[in-house]
PDB file of N, CA and C in Angstrom:
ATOM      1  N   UNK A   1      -4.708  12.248  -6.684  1.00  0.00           N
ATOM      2  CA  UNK A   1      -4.555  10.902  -7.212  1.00  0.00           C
ATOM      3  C   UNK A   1      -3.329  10.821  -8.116  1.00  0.00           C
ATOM      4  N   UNK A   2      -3.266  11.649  -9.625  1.00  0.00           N
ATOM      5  CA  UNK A   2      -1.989  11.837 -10.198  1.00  0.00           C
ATOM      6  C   UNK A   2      -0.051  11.894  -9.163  1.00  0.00           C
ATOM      7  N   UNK A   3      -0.998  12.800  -8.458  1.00  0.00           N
ATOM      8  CA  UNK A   3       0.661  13.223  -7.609  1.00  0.00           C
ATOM      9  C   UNK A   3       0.897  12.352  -6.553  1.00  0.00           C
ATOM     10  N   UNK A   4       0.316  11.046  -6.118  1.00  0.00           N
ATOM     11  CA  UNK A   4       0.112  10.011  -5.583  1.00  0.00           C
ATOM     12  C   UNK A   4       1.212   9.237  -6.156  1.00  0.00           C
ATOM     13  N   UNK A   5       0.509   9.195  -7.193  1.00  0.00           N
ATOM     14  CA  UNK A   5       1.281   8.114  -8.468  1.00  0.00           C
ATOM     15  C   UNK A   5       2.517   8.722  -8.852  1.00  0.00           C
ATOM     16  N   UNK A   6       2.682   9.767  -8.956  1.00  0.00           N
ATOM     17  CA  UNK A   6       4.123  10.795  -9.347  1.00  0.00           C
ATOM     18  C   UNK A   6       4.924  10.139  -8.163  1.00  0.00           C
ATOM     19  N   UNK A   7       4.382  10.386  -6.826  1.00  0.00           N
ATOM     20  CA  UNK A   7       5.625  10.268  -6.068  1.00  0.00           C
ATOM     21  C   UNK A   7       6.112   8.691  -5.954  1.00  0.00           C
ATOM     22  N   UNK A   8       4.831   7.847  -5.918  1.00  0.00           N
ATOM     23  CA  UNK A   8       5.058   6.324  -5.959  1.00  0.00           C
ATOM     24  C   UNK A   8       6.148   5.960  -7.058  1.00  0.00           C
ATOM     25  N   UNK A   9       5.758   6.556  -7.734  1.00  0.00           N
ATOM     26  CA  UNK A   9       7.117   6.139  -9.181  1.00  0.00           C
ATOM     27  C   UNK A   9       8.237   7.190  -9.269  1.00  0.00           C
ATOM     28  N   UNK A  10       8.620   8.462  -8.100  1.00  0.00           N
ATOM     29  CA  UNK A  10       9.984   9.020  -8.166  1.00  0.00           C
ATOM     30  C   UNK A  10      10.285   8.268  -7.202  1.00  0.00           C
ATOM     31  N   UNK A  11       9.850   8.016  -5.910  1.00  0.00           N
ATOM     32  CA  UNK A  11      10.662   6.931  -4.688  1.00  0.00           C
ATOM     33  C   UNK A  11      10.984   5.493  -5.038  1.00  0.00           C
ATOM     34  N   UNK A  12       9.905   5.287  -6.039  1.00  0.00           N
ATOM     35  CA  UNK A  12      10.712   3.594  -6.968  1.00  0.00           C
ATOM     36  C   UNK A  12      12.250   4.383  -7.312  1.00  0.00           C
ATOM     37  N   UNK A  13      11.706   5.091  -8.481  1.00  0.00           N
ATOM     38  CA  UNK A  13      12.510   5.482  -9.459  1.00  0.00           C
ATOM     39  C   UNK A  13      13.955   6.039  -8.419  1.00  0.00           C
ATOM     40  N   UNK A  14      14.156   6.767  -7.266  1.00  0.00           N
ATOM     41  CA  UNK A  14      15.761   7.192  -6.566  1.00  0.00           C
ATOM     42  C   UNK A  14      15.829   5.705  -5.722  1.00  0.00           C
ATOM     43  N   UNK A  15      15.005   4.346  -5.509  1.00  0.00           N
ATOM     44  CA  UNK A  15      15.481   3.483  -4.880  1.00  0.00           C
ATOM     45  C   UNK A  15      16.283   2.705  -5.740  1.00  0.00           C
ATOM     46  N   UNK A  16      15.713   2.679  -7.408  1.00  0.00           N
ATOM     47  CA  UNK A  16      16.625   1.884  -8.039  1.00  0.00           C
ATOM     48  C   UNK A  16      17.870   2.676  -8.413  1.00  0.00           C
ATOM     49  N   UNK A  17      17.820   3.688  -8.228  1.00  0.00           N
ATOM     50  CA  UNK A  17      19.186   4.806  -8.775  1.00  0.00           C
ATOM     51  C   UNK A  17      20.053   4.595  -7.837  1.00  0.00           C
ATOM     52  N   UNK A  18      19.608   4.421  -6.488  1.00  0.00           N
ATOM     53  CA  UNK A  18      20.236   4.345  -4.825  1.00  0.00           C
ATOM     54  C   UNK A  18      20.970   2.667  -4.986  1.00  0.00           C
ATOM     55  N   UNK A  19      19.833   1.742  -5.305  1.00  0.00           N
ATOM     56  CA  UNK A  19      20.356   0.555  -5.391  1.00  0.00           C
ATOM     57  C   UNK A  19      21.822   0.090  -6.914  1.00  0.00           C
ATOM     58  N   UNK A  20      21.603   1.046  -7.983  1.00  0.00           N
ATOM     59  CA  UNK A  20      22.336   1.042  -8.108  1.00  0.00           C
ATOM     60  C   UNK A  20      23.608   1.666  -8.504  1.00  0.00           C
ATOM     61  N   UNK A  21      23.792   2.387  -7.581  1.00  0.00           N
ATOM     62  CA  UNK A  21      25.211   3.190  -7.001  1.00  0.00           C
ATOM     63  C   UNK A  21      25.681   2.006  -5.785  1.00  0.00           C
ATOM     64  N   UNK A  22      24.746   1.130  -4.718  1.00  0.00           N
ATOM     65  CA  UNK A  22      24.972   0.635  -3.940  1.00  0.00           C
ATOM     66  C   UNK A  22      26.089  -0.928  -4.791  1.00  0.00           C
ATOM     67  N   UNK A  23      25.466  -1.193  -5.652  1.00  0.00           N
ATOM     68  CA  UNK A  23      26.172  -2.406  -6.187  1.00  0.00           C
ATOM     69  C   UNK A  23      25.723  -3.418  -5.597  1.00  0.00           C
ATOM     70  N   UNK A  24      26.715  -4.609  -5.211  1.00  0.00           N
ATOM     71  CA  UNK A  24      26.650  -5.734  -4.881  1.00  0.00           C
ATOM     72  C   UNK A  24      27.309  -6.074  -3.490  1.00  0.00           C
ATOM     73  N   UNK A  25      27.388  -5.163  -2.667  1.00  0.00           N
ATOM     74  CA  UNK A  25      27.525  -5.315  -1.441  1.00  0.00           C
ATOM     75  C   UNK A  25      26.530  -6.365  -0.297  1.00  0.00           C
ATOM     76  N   UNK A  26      27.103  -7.331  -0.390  1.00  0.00           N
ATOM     77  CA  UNK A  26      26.448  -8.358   0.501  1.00  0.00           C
ATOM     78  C   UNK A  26      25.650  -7.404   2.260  1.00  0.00           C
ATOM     79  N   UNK A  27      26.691  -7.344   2.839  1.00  0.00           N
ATOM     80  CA  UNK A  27      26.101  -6.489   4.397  1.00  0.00           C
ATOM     81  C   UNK A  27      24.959  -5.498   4.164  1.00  0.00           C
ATOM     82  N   UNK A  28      25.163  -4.792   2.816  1.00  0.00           N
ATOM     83  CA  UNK A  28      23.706  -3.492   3.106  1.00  0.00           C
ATOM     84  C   UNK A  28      22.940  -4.399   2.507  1.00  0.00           C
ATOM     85  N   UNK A  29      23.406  -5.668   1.224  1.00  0.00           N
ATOM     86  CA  UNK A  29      21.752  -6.042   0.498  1.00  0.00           C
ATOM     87  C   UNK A  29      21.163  -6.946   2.089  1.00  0.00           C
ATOM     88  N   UNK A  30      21.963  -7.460   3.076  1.00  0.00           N
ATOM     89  CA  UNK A  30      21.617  -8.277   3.940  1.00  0.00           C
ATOM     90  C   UNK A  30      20.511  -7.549   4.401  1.00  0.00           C
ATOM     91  N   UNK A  31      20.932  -6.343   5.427  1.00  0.00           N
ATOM     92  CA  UNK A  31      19.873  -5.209   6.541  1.00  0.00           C
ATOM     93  C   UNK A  31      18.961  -4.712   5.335  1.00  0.00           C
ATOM     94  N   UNK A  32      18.676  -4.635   3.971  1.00  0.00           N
ATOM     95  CA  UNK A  32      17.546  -3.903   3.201  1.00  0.00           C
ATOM     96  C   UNK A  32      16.984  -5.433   3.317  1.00  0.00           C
ATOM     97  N   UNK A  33      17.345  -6.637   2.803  1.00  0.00           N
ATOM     98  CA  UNK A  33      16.236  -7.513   3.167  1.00  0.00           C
ATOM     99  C   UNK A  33      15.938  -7.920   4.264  1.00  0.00           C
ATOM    100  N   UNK A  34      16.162  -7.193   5.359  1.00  0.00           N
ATOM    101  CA  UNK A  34      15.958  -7.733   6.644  1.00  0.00           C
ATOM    102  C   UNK A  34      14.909  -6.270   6.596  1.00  0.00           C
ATOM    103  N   UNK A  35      15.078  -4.994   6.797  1.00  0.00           N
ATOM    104  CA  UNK A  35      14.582  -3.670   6.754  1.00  0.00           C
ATOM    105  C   UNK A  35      12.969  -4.095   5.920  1.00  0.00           C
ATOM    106  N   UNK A  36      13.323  -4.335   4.410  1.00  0.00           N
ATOM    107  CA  UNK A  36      12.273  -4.930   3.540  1.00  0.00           C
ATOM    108  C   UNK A  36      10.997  -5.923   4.219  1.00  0.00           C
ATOM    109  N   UNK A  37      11.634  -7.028   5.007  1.00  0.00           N
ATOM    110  CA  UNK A  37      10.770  -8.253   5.510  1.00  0.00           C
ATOM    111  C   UNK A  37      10.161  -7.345   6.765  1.00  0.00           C
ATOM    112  N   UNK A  38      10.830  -6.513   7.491  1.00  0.00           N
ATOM    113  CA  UNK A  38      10.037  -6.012   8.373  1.00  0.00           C
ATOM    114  C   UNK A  38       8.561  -5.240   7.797  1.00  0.00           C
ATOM    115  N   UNK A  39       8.811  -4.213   6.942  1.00  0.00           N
ATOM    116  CA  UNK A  39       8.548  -3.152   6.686  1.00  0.00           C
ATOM    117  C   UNK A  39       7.207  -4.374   6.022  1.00  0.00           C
ATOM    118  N   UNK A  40       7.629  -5.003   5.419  1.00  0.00           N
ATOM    119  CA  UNK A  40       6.264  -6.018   4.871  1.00  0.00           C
ATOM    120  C   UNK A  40       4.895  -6.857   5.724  1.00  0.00           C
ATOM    121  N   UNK A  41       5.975  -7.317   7.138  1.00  0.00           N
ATOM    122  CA  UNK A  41       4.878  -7.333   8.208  1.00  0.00           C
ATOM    123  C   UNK A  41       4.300  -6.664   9.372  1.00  0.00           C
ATOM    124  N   UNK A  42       5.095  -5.116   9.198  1.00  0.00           N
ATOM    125  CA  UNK A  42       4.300  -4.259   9.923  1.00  0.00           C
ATOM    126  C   UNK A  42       3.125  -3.571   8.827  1.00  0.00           C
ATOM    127  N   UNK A  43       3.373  -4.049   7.363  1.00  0.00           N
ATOM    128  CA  UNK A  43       2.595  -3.362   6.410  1.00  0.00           C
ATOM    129  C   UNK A  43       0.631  -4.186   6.812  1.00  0.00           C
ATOM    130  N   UNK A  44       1.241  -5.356   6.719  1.00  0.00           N
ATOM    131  CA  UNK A  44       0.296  -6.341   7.147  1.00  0.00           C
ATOM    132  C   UNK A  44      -0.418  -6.379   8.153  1.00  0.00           C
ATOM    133  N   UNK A  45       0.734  -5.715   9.668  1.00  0.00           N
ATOM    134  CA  UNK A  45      -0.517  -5.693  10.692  1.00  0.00           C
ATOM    135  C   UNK A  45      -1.202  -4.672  10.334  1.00  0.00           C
ATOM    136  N   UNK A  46      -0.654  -3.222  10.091  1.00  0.00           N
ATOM    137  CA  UNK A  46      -1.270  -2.365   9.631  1.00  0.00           C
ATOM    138  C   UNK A  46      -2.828  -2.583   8.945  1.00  0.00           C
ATOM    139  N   UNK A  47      -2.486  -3.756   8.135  1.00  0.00           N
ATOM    140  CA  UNK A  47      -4.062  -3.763   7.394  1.00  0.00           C
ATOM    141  C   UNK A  47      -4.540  -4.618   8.214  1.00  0.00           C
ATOM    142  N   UNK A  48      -4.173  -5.184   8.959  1.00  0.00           N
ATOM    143  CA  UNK A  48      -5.250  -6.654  10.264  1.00  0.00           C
ATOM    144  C   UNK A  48      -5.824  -6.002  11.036  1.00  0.00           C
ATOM    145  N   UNK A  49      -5.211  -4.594  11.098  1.00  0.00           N
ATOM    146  CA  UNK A  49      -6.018  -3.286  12.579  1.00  0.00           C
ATOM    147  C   UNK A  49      -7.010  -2.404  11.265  1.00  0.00           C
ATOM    148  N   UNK A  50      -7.089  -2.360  10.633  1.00  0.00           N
ATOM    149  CA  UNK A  50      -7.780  -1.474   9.434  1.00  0.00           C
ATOM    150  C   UNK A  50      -8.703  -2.425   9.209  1.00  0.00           C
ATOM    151  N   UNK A  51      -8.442  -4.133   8.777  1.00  0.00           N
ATOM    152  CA  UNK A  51      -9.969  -4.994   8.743  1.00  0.00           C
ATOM    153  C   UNK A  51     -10.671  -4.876   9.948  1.00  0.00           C
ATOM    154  N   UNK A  52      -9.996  -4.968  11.086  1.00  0.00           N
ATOM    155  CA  UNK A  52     -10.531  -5.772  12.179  1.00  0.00           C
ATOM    156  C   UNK A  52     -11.569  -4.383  13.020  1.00  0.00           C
ATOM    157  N   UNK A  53     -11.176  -2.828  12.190  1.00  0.00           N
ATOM    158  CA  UNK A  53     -12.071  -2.197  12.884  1.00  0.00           C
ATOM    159  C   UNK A  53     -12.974  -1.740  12.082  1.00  0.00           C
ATOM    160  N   UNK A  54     -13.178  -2.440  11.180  1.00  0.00           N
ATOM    161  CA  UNK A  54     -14.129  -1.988   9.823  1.00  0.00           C
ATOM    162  C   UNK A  54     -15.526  -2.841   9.972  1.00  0.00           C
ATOM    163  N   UNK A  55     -16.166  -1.922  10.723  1.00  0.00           N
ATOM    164  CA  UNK A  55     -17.574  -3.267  10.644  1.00  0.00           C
ATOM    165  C   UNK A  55     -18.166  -3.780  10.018  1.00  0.00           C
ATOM    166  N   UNK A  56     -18.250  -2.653   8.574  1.00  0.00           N
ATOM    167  CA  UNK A  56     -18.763  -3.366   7.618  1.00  0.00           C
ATOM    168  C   UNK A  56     -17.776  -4.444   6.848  1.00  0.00           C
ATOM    169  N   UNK A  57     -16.406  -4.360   6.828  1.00  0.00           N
ATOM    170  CA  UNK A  57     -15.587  -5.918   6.213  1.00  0.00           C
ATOM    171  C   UNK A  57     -16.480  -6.970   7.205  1.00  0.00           C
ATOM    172  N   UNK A  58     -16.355  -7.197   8.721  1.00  0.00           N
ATOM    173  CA  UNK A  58     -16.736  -7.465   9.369  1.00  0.00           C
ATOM    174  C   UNK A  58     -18.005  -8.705   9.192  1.00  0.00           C
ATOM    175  N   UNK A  59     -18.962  -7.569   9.013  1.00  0.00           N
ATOM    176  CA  UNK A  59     -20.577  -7.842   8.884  1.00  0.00           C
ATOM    177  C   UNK A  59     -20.427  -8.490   7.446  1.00  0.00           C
ATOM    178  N   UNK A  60     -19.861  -7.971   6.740  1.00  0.00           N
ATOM    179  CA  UNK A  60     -19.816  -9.407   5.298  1.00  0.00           C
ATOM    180  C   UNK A  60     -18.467 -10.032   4.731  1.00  0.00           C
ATOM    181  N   UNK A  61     -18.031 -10.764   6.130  1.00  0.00           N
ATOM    182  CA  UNK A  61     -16.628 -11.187   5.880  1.00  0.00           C
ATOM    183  C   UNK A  61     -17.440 -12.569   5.017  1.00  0.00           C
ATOM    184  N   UNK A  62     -18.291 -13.104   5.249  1.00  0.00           N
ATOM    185  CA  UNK A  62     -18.776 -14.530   4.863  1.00  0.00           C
ATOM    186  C   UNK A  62     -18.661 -14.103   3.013  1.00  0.00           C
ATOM    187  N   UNK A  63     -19.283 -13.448   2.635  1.00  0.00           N
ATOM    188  CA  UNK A  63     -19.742 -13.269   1.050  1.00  0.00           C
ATOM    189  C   UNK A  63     -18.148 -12.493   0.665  1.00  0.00           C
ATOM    190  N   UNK A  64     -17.678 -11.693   1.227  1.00  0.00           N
ATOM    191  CA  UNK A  64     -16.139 -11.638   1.246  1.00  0.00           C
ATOM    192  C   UNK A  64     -15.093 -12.348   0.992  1.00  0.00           C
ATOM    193  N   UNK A  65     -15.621 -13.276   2.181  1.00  0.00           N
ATOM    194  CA  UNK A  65     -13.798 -14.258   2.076  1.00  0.00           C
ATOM    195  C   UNK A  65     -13.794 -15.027   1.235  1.00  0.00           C
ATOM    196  N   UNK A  66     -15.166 -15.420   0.464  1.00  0.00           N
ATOM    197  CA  UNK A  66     -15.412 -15.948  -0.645  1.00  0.00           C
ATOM    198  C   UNK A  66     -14.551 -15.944  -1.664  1.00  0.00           C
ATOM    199  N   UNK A  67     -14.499 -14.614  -2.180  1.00  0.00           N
ATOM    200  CA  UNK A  67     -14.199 -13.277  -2.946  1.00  0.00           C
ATOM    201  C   UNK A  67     -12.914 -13.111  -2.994  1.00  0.00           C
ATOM    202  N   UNK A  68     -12.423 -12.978  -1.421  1.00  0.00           N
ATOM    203  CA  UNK A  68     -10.883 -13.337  -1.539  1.00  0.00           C
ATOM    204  C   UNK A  68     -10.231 -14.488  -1.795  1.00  0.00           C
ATOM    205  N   UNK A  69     -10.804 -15.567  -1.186  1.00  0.00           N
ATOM    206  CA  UNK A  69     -10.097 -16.502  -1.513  1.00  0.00           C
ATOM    207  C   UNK A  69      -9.681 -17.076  -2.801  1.00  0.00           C
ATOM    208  N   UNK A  70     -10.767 -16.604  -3.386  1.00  0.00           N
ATOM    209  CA  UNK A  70     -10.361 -17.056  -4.721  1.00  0.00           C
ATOM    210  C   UNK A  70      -9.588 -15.892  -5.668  1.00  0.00           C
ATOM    211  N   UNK A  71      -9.537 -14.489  -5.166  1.00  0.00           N
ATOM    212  CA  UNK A  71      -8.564 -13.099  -5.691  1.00  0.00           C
ATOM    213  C   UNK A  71      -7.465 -14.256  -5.190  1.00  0.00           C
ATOM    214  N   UNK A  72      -7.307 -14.266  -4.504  1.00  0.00           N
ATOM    215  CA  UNK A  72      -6.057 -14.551  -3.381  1.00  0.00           C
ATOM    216  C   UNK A  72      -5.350 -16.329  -4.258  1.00  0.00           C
ATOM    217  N   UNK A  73      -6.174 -17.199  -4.414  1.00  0.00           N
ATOM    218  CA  UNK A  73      -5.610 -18.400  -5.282  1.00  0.00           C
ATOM    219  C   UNK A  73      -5.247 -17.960  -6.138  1.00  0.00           C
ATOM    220  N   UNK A  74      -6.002 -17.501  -7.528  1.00  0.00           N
ATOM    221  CA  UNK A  74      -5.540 -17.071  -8.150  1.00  0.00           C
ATOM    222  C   UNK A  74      -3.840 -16.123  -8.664  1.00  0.00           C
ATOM    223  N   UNK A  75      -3.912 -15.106  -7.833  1.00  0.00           N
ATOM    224  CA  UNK A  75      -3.144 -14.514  -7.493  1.00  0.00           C
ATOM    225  C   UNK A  75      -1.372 -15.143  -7.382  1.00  0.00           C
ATOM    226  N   UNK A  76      -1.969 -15.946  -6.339  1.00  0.00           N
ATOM    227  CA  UNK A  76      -1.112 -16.960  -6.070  1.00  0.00           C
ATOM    228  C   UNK A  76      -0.205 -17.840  -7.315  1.00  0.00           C
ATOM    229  N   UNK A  77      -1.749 -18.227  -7.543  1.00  0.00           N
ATOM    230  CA  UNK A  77      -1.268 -19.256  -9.015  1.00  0.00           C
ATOM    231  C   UNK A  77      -0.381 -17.915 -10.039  1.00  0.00           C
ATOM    232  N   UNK A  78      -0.972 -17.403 -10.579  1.00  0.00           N
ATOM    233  CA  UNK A  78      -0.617 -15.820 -10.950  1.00  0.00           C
ATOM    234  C   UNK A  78       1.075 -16.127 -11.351  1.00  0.00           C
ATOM    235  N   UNK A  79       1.197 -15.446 -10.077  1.00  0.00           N
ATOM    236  CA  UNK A  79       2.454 -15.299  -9.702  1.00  0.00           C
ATOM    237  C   UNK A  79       3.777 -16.193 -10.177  1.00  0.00           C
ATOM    238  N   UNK A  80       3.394 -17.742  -9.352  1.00  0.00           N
ATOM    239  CA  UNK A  80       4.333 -18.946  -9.577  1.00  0.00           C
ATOM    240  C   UNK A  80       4.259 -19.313 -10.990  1.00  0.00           C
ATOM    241  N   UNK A  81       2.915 -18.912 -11.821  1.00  0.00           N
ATOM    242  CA  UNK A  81       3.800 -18.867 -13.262  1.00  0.00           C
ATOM    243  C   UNK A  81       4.669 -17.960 -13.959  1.00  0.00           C
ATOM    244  N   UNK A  82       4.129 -17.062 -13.415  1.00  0.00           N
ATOM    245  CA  UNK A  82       5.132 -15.503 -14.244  1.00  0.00           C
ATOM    246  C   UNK A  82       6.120 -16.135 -13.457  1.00  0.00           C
ATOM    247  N   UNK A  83       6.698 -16.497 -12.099  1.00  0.00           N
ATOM    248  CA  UNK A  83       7.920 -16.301 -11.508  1.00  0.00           C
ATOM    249  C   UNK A  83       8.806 -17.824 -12.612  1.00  0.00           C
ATOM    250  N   UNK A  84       8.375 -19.043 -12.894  1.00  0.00           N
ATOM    251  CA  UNK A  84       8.562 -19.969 -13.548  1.00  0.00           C
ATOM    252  C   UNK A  84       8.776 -19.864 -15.097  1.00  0.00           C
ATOM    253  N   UNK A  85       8.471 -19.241 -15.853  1.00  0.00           N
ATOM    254  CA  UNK A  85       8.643 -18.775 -16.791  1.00  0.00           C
ATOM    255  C   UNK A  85       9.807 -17.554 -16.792  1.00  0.00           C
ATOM    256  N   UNK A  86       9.749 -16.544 -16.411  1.00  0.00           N
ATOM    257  CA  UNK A  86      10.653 -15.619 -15.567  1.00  0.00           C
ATOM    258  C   UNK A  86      12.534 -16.311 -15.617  1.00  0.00           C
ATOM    259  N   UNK A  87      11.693 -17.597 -14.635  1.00  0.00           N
ATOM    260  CA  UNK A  87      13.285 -18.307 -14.242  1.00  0.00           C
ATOM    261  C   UNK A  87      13.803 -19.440 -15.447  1.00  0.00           C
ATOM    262  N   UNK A  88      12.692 -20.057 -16.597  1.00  0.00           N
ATOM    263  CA  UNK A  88      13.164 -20.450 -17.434  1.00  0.00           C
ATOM    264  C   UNK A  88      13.604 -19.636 -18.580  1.00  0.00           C
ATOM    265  N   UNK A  89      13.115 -18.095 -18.505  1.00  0.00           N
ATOM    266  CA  UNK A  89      13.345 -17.359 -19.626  1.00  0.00           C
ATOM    267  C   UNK A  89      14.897 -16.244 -19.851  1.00  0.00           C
ATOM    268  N   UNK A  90      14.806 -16.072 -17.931  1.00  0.00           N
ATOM    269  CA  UNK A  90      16.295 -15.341 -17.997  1.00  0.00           C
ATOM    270  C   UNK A  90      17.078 -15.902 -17.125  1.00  0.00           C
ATOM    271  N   UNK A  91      17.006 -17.117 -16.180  1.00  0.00           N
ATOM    272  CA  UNK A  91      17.703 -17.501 -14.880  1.00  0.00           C
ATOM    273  C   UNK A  91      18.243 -18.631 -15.412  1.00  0.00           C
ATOM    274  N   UNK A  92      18.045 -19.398 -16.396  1.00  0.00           N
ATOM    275  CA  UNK A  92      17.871 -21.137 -15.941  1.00  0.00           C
ATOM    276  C   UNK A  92      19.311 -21.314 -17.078  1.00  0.00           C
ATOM    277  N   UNK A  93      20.293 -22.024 -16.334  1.00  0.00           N
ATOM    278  CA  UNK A  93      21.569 -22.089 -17.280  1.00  0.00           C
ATOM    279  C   UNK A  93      21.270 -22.848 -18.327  1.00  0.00           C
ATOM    280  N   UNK A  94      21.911 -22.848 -19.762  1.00  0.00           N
ATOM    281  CA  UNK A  94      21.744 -23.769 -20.885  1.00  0.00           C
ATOM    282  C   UNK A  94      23.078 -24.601 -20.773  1.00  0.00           C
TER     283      UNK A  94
END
């Protein structure tokens, strides 16, 4: 579990070292957000084949999706304030 977390935070830790030696090169930031958007919806089917053969998600998707939906609003909401605050606190010109 520890060395899980070790490596999750040295492969952050040489992507931002990688990203910045890379700079501000338009063409590579283009293919990493193209590389990135992939890598995000093969992450996704990945988990749609992991629900979809799990019988027990399955057998209590009803008392579940409940559960998510509202992790999942939340979440949502979550987010668009940190990101709004975020953009009035360091983005937004005076």
């Amino acid at each position: 579990m520890l060395t899980d977390i070790i490596i999750v935070l040295s492969i952050m830790i040489l992507g931002i070292g990688i990203g910045l030696l890379i700079g501000n090169r338009p063409k590579i930031i283009k293919v990493i957000g193209v590389l990135t958007s992939f890598s995000i919806f093969l992450l996704l089917f990945l988990l749609g084949i992991g629900v979809g053969t799990n019988k027990q998600i399955l057998n209590n998707l009803d008392s579940i999706g409940i559960q998510a939906l509202i992790l999942t609003i939340g979440a949502v909401l979550g987010s668009l304030i940190c990101a709004y605050f975020t953009y009035i606190l360091f983005f937004k010109k005076k």
